[in-house]
PDB file of N, CA and C in Angstrom:
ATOM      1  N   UNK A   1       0.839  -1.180   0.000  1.00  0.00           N
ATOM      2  CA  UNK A   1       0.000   0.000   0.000  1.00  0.00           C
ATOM      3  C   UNK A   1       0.887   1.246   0.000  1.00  0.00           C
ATOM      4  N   UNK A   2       0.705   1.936  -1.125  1.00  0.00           N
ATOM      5  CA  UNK A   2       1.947   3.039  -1.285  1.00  0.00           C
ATOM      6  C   UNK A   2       1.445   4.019  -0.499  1.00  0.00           C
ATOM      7  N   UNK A   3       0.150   4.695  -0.166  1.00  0.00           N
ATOM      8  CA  UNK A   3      -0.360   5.458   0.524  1.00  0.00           C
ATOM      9  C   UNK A   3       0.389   5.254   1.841  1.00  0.00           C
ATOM     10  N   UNK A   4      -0.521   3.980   2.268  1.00  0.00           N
ATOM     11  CA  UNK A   4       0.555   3.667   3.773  1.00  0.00           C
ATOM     12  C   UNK A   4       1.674   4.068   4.073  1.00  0.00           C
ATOM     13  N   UNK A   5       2.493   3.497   3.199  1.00  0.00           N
ATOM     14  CA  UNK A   5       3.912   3.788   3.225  1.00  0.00           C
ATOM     15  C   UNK A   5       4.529   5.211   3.029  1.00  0.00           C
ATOM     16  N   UNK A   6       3.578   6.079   2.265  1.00  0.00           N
ATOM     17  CA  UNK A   6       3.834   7.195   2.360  1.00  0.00           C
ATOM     18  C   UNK A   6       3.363   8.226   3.440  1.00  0.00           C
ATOM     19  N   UNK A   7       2.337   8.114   4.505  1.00  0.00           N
ATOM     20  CA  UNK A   7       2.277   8.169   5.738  1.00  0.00           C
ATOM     21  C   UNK A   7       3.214   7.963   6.698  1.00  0.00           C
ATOM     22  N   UNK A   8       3.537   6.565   6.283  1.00  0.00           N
ATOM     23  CA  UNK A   8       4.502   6.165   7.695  1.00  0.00           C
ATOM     24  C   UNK A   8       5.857   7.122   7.351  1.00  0.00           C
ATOM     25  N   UNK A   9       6.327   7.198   6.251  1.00  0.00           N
ATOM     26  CA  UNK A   9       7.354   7.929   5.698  1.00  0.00           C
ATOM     27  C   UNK A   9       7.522   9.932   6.784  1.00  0.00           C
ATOM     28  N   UNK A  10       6.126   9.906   6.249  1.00  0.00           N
ATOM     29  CA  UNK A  10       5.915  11.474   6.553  1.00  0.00           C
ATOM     30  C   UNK A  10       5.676  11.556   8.665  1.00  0.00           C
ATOM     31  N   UNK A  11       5.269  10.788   8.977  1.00  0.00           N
ATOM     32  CA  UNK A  11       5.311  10.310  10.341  1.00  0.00           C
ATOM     33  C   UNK A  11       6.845  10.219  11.095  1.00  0.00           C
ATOM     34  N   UNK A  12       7.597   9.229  10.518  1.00  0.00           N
ATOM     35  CA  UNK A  12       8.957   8.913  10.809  1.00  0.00           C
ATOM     36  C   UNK A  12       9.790  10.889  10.220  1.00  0.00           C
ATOM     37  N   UNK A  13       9.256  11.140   9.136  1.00  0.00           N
ATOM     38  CA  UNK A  13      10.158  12.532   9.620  1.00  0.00           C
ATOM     39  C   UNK A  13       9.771  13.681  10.514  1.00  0.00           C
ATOM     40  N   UNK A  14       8.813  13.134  11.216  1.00  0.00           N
ATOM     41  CA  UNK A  14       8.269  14.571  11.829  1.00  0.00           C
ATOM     42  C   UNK A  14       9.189  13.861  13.031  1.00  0.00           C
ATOM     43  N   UNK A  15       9.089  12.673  13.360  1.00  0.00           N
ATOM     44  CA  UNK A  15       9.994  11.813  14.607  1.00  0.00           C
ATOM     45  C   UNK A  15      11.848  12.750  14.388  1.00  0.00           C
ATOM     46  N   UNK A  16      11.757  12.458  13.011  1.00  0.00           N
ATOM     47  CA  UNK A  16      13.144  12.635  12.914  1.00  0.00           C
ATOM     48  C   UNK A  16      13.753  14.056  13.821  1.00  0.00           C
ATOM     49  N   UNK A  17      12.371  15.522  13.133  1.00  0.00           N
ATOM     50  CA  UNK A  17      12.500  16.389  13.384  1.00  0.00           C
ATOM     51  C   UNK A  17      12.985  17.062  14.657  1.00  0.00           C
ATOM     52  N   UNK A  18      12.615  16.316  15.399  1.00  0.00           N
ATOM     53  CA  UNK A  18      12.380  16.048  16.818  1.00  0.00           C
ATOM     54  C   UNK A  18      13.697  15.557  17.552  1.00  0.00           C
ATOM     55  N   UNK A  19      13.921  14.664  16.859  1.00  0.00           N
ATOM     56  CA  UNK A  19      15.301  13.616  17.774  1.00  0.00           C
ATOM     57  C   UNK A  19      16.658  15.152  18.653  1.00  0.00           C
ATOM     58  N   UNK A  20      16.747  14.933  19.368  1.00  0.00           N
ATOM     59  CA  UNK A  20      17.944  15.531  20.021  1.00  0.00           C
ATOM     60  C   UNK A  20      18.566  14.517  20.689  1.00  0.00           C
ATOM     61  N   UNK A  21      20.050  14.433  20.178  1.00  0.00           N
ATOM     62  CA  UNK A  21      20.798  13.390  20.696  1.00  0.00           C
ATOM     63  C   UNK A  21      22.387  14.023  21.351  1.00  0.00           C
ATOM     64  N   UNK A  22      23.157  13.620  22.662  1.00  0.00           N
ATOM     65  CA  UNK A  22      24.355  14.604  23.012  1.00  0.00           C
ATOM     66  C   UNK A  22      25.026  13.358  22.969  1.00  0.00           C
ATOM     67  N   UNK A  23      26.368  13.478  22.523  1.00  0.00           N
ATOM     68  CA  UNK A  23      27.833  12.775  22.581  1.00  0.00           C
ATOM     69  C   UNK A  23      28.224  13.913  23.630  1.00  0.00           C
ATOM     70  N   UNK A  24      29.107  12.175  24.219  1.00  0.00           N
ATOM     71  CA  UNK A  24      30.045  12.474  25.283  1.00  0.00           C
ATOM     72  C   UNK A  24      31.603  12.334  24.937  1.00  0.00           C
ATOM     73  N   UNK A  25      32.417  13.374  25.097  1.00  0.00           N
ATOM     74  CA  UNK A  25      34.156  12.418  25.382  1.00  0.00           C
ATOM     75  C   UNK A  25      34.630  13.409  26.864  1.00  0.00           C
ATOM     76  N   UNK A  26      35.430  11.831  27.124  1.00  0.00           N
ATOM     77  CA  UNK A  26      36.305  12.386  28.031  1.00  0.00           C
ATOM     78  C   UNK A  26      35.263  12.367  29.560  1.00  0.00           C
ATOM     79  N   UNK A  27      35.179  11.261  29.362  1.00  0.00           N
ATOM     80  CA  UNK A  27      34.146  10.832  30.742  1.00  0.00           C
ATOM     81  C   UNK A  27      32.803  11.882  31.127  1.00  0.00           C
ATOM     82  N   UNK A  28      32.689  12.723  30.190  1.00  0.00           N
ATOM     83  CA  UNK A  28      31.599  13.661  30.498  1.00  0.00           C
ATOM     84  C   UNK A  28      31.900  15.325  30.315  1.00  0.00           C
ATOM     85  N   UNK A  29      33.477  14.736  29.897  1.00  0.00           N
ATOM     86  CA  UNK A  29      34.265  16.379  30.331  1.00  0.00           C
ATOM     87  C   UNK A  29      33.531  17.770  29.118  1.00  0.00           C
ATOM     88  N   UNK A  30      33.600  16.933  27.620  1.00  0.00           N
ATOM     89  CA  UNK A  30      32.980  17.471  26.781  1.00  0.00           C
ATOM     90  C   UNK A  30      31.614  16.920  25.963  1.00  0.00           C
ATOM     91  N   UNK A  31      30.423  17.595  26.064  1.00  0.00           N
ATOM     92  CA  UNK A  31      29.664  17.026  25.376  1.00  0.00           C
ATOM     93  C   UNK A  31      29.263  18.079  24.033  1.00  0.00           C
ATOM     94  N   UNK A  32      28.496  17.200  23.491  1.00  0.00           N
ATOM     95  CA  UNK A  32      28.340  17.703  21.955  1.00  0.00           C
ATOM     96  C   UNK A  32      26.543  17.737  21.638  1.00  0.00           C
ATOM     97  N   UNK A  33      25.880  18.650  21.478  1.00  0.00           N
ATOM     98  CA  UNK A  33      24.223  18.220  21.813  1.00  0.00           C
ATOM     99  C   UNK A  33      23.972  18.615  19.676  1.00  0.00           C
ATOM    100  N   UNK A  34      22.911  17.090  19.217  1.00  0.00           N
ATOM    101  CA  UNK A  34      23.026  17.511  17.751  1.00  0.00           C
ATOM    102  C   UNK A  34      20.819  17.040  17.549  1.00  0.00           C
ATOM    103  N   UNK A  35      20.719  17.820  16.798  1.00  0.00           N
ATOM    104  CA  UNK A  35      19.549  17.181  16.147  1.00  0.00           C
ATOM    105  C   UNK A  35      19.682  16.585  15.268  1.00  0.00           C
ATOM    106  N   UNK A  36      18.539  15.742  14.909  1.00  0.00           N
ATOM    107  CA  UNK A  36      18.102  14.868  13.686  1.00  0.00           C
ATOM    108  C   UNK A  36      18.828  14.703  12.381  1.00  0.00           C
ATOM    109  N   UNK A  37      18.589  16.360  11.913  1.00  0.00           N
ATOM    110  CA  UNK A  37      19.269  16.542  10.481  1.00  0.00           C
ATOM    111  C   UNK A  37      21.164  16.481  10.912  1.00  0.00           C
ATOM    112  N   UNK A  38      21.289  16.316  11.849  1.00  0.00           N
ATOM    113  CA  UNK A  38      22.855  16.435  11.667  1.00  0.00           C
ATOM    114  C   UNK A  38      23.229  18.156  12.444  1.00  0.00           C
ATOM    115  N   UNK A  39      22.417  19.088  12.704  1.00  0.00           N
ATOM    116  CA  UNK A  39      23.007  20.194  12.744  1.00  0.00           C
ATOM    117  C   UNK A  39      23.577  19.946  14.673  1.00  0.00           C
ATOM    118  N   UNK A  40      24.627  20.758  14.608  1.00  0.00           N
ATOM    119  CA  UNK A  40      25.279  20.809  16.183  1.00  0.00           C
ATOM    120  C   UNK A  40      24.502  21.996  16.742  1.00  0.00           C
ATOM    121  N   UNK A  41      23.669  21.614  17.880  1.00  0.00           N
ATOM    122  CA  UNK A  41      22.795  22.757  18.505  1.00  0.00           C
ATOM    123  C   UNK A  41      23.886  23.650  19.544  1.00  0.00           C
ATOM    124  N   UNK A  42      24.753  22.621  20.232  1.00  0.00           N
ATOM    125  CA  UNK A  42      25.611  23.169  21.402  1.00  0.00           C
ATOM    126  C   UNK A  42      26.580  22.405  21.424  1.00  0.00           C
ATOM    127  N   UNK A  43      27.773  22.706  22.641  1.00  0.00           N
ATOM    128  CA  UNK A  43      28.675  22.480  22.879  1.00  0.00           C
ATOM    129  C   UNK A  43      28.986  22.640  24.405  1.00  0.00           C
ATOM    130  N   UNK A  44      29.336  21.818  25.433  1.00  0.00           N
ATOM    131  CA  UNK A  44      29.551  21.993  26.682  1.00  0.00           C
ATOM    132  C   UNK A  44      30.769  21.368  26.662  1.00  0.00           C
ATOM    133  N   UNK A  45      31.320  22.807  27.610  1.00  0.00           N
ATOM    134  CA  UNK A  45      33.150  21.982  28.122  1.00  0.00           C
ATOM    135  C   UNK A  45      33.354  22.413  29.544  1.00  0.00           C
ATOM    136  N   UNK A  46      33.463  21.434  30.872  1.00  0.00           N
ATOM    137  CA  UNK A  46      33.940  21.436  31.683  1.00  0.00           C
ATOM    138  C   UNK A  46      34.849  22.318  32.204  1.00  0.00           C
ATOM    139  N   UNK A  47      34.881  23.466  32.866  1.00  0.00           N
ATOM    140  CA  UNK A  47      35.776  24.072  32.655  1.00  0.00           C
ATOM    141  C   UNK A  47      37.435  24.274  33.190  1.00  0.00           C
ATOM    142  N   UNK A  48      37.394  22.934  34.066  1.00  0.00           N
ATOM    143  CA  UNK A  48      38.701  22.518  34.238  1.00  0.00           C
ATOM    144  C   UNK A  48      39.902  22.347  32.191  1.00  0.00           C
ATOM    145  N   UNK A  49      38.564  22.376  31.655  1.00  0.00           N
ATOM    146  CA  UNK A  49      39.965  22.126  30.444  1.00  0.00           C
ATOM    147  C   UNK A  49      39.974  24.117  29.791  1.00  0.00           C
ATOM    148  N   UNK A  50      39.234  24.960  30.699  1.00  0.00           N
ATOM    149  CA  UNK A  50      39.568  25.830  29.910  1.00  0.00           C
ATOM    150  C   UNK A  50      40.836  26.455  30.255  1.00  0.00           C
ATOM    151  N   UNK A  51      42.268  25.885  30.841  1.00  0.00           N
ATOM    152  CA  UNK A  51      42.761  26.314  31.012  1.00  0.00           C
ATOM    153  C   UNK A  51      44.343  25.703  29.611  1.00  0.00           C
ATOM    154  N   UNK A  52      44.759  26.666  29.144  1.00  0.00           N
ATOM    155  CA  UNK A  52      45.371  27.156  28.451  1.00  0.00           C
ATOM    156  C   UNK A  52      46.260  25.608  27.859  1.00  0.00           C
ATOM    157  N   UNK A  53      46.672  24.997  29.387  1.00  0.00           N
ATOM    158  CA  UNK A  53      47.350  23.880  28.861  1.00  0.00           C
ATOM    159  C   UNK A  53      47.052  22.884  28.416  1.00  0.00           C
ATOM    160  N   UNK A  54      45.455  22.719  28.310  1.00  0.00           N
ATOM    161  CA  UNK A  54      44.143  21.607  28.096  1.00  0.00           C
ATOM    162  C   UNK A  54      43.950  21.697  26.832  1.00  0.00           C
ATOM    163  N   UNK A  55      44.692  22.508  25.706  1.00  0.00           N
ATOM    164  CA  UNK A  55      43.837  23.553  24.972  1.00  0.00           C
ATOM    165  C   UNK A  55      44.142  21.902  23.912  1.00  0.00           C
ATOM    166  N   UNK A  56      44.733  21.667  23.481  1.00  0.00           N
ATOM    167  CA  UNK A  56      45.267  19.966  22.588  1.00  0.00           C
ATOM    168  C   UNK A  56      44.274  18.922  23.221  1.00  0.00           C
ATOM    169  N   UNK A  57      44.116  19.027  24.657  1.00  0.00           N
ATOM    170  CA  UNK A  57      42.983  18.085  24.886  1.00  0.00           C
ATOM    171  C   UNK A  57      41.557  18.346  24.554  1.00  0.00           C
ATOM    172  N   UNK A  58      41.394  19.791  24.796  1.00  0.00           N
ATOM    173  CA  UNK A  58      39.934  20.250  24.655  1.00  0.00           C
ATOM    174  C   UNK A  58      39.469  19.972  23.586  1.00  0.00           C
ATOM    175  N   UNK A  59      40.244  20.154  22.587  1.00  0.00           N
ATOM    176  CA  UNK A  59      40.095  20.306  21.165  1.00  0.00           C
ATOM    177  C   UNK A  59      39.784  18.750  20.653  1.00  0.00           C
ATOM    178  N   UNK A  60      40.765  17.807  20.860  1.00  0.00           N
ATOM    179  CA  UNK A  60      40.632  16.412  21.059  1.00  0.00           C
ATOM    180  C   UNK A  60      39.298  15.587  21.308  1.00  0.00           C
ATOM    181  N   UNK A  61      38.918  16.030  22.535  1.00  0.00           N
ATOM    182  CA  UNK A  61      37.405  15.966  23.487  1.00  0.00           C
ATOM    183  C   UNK A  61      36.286  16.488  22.122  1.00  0.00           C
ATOM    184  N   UNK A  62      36.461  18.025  22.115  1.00  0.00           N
ATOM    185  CA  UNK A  62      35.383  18.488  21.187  1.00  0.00           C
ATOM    186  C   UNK A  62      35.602  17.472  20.150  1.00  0.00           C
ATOM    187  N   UNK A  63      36.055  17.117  18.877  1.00  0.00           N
ATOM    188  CA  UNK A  63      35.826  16.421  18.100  1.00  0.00           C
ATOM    189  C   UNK A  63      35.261  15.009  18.412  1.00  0.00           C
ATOM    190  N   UNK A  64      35.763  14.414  19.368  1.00  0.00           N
ATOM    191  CA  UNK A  64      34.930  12.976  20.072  1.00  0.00           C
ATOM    192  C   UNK A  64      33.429  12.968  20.295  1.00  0.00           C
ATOM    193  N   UNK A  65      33.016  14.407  20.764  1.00  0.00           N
ATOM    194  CA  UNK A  65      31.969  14.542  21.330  1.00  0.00           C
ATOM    195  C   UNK A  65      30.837  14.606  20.043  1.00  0.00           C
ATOM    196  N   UNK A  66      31.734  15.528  19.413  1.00  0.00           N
ATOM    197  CA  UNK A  66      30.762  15.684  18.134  1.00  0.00           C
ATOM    198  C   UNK A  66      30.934  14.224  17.584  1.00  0.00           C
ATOM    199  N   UNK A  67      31.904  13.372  16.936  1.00  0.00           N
ATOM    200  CA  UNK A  67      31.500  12.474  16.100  1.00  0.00           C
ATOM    201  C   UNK A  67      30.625  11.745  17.085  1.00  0.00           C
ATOM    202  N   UNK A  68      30.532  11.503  18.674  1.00  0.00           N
ATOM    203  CA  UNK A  68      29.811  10.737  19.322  1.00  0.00           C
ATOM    204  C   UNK A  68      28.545  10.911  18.934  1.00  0.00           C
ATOM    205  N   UNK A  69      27.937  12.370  19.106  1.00  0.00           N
ATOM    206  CA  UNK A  69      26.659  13.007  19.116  1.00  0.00           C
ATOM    207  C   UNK A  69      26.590  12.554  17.638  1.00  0.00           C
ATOM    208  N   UNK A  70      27.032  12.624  16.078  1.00  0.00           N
ATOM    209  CA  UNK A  70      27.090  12.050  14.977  1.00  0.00           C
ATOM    210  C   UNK A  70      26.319  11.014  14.913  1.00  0.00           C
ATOM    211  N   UNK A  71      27.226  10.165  15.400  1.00  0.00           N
ATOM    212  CA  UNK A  71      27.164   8.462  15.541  1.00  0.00           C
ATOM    213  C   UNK A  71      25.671   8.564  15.905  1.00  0.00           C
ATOM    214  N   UNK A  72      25.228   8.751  17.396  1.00  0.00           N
ATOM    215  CA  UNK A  72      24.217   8.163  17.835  1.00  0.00           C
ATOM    216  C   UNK A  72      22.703   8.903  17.097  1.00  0.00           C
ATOM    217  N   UNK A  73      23.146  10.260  16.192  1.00  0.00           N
ATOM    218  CA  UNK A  73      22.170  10.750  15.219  1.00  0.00           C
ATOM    219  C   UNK A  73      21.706   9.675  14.703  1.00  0.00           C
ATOM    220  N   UNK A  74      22.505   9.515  13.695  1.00  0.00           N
ATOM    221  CA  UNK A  74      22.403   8.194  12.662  1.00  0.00           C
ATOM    222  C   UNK A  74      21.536   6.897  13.195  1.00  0.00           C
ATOM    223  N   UNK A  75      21.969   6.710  14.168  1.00  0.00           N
ATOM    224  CA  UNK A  75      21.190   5.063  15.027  1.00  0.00           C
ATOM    225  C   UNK A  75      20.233   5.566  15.026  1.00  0.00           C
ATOM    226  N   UNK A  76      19.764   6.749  15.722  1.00  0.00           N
ATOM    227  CA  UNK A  76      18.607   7.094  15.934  1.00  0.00           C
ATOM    228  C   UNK A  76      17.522   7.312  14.916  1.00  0.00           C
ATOM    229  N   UNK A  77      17.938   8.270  13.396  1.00  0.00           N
ATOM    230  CA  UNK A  77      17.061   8.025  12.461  1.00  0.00           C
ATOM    231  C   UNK A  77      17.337   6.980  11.687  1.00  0.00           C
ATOM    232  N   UNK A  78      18.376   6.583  11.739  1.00  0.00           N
ATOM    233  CA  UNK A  78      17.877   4.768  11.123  1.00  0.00           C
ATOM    234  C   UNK A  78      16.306   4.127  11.622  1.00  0.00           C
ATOM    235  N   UNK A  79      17.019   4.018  12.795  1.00  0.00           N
ATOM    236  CA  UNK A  79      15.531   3.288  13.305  1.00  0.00           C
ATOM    237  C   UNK A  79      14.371   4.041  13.591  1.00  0.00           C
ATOM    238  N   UNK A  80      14.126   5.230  13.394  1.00  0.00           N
ATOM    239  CA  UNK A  80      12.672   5.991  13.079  1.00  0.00           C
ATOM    240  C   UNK A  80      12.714   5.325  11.407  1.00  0.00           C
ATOM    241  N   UNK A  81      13.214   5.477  10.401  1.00  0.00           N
ATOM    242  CA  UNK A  81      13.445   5.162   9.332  1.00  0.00           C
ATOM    243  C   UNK A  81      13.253   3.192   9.240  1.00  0.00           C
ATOM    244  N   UNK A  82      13.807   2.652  10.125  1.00  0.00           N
ATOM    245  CA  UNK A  82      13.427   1.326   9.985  1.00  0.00           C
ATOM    246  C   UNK A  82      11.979   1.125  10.499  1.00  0.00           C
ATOM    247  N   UNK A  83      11.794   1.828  11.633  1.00  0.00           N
ATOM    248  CA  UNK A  83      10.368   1.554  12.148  1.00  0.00           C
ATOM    249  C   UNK A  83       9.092   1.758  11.073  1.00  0.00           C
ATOM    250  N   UNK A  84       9.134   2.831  10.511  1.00  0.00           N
ATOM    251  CA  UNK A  84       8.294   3.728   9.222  1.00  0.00           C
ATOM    252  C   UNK A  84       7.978   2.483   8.237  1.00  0.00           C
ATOM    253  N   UNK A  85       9.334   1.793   8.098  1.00  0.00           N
ATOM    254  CA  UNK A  85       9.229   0.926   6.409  1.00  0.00           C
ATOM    255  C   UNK A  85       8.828  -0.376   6.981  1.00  0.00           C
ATOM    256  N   UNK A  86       9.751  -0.859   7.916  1.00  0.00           N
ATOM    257  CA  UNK A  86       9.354  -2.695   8.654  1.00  0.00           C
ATOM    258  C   UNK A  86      10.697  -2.876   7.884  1.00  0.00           C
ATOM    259  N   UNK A  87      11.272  -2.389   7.057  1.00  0.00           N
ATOM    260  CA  UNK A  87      13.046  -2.641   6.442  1.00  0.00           C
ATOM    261  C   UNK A  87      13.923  -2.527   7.056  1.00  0.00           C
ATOM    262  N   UNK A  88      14.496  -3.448   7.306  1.00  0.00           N
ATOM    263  CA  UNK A  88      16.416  -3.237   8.047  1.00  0.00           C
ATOM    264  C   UNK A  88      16.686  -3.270   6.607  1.00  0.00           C
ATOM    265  N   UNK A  89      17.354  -2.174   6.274  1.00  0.00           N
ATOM    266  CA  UNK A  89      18.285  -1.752   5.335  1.00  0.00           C
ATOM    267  C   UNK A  89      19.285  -2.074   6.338  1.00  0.00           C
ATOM    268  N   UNK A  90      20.614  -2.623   5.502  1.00  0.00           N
ATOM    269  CA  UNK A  90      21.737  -2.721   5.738  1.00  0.00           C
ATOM    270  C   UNK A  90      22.315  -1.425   5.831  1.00  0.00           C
ATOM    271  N   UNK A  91      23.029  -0.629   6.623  1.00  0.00           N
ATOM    272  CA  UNK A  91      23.886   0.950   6.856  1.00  0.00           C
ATOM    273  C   UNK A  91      23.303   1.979   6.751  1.00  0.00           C
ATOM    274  N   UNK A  92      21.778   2.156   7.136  1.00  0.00           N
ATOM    275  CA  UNK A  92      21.154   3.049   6.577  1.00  0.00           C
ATOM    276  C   UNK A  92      21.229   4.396   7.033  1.00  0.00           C
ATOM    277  N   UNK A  93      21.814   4.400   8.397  1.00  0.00           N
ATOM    278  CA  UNK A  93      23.015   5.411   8.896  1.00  0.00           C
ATOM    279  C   UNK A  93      24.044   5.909   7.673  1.00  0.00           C
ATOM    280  N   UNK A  94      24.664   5.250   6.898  1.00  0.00           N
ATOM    281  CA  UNK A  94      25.592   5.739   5.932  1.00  0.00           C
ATOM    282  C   UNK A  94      24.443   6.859   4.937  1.00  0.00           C
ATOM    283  N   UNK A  95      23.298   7.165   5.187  1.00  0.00           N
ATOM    284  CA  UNK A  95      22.830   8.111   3.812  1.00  0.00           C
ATOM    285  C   UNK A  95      23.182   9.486   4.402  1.00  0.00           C
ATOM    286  N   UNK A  96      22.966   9.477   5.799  1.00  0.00           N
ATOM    287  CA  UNK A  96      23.671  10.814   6.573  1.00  0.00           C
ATOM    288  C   UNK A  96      24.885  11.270   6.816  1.00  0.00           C
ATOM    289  N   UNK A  97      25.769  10.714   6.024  1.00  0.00           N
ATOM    290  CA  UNK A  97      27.504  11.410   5.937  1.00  0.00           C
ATOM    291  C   UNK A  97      28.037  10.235   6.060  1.00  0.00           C
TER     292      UNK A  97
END
């Protein structure tokens, strides 16, 4: 039923719209907060690393945090996206970067 399917489609992106997901690195030190589409809403850093000599770690942390927050985007609209169809697509995380 293509109708159906085009419901569940339009359903699963309003889910998508919605999703807010945060990566962590560095035990909590830096997190990374992202929505659905991929965009980075925020950035939190502990501020024990704002000191000058942290600055190679901070930087380190921030990128972890973000690919973390990345990563768990992807899982997340996969499976709004798997739920919608009843399809396990194989990587369906890979259509988002």
């Amino acid at each position: 039923n293509l109708g159906g399917m085009k419901s569940k489609m339009e359903e699963a992106k309003r889910k998508i719209e919605r999703i807010t997901v945060t990566g962590e690195a560095g035990a909590g030190m830096v997190s990374a907060k992202m929505d659905g589409s991929g965009k980075l809403l925020s950035v939190s850093v502990d501020e024990r690393l704002l000191d000058p000599k942290e600055k190679d770690l901070m930087e380190e942390l921030i990128t972890g945090a973000v690919n973390d927050a990345q990563t768990k985007m992807k899982e997340a609209v996969a499976h709004e996206i798997r739920s919608a169809t009843g399809m396990d697509i194989p990587d369906l995380g890979g259509m988002f970067g």
